[in-house]
N, C-alpha and C. Protein backbone atom coordinates (compact mmCIF):
# COMPACT_ATOMS: atom_id res chain seq x y z
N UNK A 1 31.23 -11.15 17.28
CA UNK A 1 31.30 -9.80 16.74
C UNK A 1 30.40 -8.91 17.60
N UNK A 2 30.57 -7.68 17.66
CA UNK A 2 30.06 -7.04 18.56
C UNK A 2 28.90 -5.98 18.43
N UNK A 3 27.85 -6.08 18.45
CA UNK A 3 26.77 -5.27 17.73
C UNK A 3 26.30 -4.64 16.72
N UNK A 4 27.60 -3.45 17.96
CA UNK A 4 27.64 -2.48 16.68
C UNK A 4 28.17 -3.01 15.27
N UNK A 5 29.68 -3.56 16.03
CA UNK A 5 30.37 -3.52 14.41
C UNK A 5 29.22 -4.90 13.72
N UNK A 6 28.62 -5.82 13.98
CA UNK A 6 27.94 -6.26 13.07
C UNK A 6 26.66 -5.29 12.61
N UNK A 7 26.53 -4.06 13.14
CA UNK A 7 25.53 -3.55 12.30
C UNK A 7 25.98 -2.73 11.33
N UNK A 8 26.96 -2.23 11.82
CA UNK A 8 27.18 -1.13 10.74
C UNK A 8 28.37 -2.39 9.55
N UNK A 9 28.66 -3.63 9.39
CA UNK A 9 29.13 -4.32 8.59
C UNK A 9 28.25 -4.78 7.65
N UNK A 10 26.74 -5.22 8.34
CA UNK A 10 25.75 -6.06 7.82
C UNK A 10 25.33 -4.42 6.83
N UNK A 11 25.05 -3.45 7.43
CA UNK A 11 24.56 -2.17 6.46
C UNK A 11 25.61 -2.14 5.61
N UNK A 12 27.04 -2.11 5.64
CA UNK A 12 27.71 -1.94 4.60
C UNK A 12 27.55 -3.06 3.24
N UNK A 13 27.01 -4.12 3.71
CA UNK A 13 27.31 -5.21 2.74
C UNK A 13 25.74 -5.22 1.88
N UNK A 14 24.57 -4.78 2.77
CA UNK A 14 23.69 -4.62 1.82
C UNK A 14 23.09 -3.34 0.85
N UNK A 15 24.14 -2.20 1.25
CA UNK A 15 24.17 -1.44 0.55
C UNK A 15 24.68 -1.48 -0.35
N UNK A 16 25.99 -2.45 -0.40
CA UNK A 16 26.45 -2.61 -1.81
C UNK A 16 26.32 -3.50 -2.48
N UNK A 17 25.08 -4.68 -1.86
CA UNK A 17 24.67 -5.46 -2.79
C UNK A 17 22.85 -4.66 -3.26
N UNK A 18 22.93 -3.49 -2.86
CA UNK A 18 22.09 -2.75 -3.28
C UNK A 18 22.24 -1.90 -4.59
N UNK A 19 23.61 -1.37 -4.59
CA UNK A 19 24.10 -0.44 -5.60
C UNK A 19 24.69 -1.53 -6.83
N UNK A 20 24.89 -2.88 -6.17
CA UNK A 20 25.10 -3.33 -7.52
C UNK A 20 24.19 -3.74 -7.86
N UNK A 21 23.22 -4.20 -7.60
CA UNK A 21 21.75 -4.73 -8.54
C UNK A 21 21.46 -3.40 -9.24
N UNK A 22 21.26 -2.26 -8.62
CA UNK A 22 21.11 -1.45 -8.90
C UNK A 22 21.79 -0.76 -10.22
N UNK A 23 22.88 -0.80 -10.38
CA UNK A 23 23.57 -0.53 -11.38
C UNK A 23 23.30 -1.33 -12.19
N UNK A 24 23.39 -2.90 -12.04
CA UNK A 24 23.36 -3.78 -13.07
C UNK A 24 21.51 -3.33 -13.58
N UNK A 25 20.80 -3.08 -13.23
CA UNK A 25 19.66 -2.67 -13.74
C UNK A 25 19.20 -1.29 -14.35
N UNK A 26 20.17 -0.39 -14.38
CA UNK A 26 19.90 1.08 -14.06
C UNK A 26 20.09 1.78 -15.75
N UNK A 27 20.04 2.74 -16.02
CA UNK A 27 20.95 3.06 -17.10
C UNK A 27 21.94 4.23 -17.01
N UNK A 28 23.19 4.39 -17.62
CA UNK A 28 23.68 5.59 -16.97
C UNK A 28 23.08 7.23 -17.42
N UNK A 29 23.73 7.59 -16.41
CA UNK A 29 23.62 9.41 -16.78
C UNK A 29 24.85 10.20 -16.16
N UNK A 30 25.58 11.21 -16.59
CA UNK A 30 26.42 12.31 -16.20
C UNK A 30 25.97 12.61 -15.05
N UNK A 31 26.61 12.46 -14.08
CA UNK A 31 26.60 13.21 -12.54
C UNK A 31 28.44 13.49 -12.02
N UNK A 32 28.57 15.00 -12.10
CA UNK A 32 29.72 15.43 -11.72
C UNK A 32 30.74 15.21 -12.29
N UNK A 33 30.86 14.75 -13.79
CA UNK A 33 31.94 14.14 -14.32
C UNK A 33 32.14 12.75 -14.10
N UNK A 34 31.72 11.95 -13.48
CA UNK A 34 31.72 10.40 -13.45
C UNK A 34 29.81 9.80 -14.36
N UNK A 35 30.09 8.51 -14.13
CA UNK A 35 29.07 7.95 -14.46
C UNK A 35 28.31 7.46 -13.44
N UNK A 36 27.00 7.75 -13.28
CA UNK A 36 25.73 7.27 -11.91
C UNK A 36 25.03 6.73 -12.68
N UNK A 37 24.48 5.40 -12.41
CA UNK A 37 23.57 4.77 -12.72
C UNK A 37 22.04 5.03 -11.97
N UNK A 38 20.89 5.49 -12.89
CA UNK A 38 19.80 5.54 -11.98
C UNK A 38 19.16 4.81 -12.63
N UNK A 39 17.68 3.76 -11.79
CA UNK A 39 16.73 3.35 -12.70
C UNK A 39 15.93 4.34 -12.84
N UNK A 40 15.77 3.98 -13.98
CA UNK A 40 14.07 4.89 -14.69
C UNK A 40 13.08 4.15 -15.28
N UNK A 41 12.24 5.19 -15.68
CA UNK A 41 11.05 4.78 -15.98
C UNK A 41 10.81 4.08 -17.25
N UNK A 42 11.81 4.01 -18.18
CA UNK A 42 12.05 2.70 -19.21
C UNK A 42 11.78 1.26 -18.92
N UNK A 43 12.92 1.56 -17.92
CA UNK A 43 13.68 0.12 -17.65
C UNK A 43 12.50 -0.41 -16.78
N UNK A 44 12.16 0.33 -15.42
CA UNK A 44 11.01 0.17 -14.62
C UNK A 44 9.74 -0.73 -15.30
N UNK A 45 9.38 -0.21 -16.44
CA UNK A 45 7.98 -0.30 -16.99
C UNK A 45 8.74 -2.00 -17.64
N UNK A 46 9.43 -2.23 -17.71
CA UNK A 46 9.80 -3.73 -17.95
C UNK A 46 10.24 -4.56 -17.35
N UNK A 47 10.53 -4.64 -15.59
CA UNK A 47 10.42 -4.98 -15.02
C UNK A 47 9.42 -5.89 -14.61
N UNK A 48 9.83 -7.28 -13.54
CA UNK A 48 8.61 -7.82 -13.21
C UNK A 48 8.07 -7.15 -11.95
N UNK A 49 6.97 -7.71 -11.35
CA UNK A 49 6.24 -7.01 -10.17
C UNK A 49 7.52 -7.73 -9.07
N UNK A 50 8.19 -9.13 -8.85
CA UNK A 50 8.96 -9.33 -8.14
C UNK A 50 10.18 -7.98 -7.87
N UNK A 51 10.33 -7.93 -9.13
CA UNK A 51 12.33 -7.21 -8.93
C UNK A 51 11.44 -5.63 -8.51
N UNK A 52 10.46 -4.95 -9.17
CA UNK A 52 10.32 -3.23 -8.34
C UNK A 52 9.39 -3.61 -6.92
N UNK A 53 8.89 -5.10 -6.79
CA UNK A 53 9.26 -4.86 -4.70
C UNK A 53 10.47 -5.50 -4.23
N UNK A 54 11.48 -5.69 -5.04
CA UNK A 54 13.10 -6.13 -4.56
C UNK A 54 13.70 -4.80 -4.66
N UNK A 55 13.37 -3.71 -5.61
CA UNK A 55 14.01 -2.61 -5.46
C UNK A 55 13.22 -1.66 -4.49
N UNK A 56 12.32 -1.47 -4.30
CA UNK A 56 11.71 -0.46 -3.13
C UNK A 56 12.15 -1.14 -2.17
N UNK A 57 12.18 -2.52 -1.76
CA UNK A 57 12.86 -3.06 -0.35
C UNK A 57 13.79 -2.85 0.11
N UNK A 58 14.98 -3.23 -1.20
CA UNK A 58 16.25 -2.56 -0.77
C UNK A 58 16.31 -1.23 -0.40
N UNK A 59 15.62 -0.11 -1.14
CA UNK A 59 15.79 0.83 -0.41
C UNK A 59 15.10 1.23 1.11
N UNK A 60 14.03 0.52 1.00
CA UNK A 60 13.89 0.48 2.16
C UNK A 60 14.65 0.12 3.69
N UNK A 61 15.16 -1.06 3.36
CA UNK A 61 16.37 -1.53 4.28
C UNK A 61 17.37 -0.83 4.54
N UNK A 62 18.16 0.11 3.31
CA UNK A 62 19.01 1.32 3.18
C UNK A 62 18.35 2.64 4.15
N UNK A 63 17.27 2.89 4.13
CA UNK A 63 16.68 3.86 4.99
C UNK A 63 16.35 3.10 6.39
N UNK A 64 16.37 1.98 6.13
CA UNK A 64 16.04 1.69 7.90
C UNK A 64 17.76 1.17 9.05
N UNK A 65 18.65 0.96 7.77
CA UNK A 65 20.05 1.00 7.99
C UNK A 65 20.17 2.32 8.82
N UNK A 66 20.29 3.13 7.82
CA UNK A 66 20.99 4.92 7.91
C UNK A 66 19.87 5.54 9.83
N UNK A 67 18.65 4.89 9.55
CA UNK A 67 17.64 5.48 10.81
C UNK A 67 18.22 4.22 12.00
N UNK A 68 18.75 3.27 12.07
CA UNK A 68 18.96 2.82 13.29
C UNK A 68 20.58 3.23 13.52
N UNK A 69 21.45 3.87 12.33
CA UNK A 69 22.50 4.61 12.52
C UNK A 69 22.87 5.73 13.47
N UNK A 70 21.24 6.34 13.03
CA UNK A 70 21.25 7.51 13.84
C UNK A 70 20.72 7.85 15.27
N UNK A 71 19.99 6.34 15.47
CA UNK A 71 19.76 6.17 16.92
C UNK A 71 20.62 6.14 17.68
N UNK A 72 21.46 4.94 16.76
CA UNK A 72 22.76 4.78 17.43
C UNK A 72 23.83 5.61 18.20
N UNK A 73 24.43 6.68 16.77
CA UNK A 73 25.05 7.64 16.75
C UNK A 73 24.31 8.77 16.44
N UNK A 74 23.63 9.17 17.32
CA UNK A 74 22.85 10.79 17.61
C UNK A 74 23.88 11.69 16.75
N UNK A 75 24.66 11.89 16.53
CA UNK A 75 25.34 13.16 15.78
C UNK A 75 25.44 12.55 13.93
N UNK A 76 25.16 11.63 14.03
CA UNK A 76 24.74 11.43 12.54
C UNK A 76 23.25 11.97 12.13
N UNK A 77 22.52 12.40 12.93
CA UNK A 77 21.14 12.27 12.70
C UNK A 77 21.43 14.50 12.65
N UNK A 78 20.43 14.51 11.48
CA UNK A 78 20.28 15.20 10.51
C UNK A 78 18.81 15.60 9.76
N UNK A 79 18.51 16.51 9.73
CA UNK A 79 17.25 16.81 8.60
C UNK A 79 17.83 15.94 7.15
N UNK A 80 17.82 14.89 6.73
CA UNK A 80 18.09 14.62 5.43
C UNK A 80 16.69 14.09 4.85
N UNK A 81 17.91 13.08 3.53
CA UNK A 81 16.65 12.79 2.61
C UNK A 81 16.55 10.98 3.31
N UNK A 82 16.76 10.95 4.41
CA UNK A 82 16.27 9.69 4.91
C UNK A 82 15.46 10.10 6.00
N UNK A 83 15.60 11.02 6.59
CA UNK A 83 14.63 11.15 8.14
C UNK A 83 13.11 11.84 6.52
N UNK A 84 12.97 12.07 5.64
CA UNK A 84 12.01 12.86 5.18
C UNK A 84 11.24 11.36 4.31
N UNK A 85 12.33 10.88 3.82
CA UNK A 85 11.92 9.37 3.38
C UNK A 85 10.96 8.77 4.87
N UNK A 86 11.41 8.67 5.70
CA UNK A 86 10.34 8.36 7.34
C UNK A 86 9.00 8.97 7.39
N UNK A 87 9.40 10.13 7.09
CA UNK A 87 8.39 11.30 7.65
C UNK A 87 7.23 11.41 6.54
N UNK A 88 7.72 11.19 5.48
CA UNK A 88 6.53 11.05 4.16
C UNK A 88 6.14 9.70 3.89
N UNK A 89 6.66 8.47 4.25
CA UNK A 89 6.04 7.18 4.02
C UNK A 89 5.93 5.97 5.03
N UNK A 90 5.76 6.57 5.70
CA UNK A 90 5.12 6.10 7.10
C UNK A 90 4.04 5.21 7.13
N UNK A 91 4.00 4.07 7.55
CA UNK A 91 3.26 3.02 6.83
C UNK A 91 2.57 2.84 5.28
N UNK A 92 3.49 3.59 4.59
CA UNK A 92 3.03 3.35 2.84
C UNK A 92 3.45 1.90 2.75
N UNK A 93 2.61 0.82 2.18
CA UNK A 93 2.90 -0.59 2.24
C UNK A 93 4.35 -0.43 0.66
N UNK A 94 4.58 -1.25 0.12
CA UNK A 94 5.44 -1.64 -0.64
C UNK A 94 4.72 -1.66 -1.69
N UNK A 95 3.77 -2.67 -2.12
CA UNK A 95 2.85 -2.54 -2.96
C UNK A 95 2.14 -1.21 -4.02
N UNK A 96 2.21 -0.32 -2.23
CA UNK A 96 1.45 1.22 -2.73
C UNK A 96 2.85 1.76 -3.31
N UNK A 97 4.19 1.59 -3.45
CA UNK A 97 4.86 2.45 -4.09
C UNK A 97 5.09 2.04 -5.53
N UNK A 98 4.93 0.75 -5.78
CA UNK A 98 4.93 0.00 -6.98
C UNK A 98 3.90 0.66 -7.66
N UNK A 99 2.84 0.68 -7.03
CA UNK A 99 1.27 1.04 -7.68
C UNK A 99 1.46 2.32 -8.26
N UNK A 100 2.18 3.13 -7.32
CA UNK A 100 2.12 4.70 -7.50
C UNK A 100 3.28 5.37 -8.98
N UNK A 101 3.97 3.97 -8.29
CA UNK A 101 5.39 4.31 -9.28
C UNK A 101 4.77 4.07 -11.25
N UNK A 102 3.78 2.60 -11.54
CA UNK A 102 3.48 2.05 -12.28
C UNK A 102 2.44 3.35 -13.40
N UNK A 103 1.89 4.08 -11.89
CA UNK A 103 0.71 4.70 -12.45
C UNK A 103 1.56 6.01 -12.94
N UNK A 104 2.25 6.80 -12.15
CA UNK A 104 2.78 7.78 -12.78
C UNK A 104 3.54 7.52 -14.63
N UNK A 105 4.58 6.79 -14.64
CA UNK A 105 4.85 6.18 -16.11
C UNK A 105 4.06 6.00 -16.78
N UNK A 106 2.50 5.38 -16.52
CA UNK A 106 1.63 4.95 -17.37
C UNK A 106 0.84 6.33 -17.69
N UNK A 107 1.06 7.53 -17.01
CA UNK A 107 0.45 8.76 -17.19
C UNK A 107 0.85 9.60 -17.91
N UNK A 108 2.22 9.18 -17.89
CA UNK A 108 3.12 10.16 -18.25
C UNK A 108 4.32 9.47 -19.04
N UNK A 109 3.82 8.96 -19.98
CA UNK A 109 5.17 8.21 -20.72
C UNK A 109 6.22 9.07 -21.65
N UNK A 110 5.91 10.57 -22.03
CA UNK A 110 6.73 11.25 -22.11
C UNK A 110 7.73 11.62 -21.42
N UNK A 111 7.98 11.20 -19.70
CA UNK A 111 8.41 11.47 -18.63
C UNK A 111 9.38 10.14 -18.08
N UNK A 112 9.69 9.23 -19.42
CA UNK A 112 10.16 7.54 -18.82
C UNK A 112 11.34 7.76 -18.39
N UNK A 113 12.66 9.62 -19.00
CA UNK A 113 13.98 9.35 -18.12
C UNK A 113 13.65 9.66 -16.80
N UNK A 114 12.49 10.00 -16.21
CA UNK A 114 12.58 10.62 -14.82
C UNK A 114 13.27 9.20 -14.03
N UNK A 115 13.63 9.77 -12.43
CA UNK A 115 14.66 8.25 -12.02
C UNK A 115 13.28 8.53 -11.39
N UNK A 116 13.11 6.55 -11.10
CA UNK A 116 12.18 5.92 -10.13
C UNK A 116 12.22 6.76 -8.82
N UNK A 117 13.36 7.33 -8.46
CA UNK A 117 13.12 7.71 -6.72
C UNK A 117 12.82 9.12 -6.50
N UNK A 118 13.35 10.12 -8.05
CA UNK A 118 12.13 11.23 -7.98
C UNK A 118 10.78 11.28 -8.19
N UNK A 119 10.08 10.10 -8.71
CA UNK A 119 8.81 9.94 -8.80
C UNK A 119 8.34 9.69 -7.12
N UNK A 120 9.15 8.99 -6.93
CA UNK A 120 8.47 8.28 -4.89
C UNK A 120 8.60 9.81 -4.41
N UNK A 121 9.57 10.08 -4.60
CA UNK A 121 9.72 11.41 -3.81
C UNK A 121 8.82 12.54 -4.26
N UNK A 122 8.27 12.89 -5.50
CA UNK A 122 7.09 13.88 -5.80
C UNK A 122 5.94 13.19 -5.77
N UNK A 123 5.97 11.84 -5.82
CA UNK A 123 4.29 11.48 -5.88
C UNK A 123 3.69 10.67 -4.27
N UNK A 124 5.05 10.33 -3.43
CA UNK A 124 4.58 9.71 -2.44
C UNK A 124 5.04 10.67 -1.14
N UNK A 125 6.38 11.25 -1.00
CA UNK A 125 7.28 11.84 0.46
C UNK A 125 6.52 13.05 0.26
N UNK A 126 7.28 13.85 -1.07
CA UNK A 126 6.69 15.20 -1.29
C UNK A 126 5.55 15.80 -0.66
N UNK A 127 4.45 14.98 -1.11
CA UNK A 127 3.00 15.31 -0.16
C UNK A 127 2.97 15.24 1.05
N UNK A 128 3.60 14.13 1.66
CA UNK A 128 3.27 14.42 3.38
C UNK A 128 4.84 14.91 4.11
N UNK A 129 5.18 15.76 3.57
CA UNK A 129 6.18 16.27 4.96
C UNK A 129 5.97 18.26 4.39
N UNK A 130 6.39 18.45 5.63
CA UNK A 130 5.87 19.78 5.81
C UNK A 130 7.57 20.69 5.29
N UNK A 131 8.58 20.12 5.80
CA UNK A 131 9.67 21.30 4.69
C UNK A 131 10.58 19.98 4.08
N UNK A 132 11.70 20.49 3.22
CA UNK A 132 12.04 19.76 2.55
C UNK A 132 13.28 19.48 3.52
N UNK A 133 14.63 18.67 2.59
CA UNK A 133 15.48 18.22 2.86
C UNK A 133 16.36 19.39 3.51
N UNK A 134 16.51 19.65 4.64
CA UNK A 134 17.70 20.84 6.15
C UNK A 134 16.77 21.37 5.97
N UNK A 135 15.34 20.92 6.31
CA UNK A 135 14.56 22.44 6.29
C UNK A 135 14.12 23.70 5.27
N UNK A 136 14.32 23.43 4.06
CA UNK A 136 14.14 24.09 2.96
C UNK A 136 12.82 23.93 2.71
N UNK A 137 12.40 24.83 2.07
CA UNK A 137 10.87 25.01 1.62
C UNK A 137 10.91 24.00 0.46
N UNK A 138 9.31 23.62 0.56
CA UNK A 138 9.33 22.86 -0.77
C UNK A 138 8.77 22.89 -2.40
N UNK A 139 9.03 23.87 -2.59
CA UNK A 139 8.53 24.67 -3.68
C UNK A 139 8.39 23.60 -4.72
């Protein structure tokens, strides 16, 4: 098989063994007239310490998929919410997002539908990048 196509096959297959753990763990919510599964901060807070560094990994791997995509193919590459995912957690260990993720819920348990990846994103990316997702301010 030939590089590429094993990279961009191997990214397809763990993205969707990403979205299905994911789902199978998640709870739903209304997005656009269909059903999206996000985890939150319920489900999160009952989790073991194994499965939320199996879920920050996977996404991690999903962002390091999409960034060797765009090495690849330069016209995929984009101000998004993966080059800002780079740009705000830049050697953040795995551990520290668990920690961060654990502590926000435990602060804020009025706050348990928030999804796990708007918390990473206001408590960990948010702070270190300078505009938001195409360049938008980050109000």
């Amino acid at each position: 098989m030939k590089p590429r196509k094993a990279l961009v096959t191997t990214g397809l297959v763990l993205a969707c063994l990403l979205l299905l753990g994911w789902g199978l763990m998640a709870t739903p919510i209304q997005a656009k007239g269909k059903e999206m599964r996000l985890l939150k901060g319920d489900l999160w807070q009952q989790m073991t310490l194994n499965s939320k560094v199996a879920f920050v990994w996977g996404m991690g791997h999903v962002v390091e998929i999409e960034k060797e995509l765009m090495h690849r193919f330069p016209r995929l590459k984009r101000d998004s919410f993966v080059l800002k995912v780079l740009e705000g957690m830049a050697d953040v260990p795995m551990s520290t997002v668990v920690t961060e993720v654990d502590a926000f819920y435990q602060a804020n348990p009025d706050k348990l539908s928030t999804p796990v990846v708007q918390v990473i994103w206001d408590q960990l990316i948010k702070p270190n990048i300078k505009t938001g997702i195409a360049g938008r301010p980050l109000n």
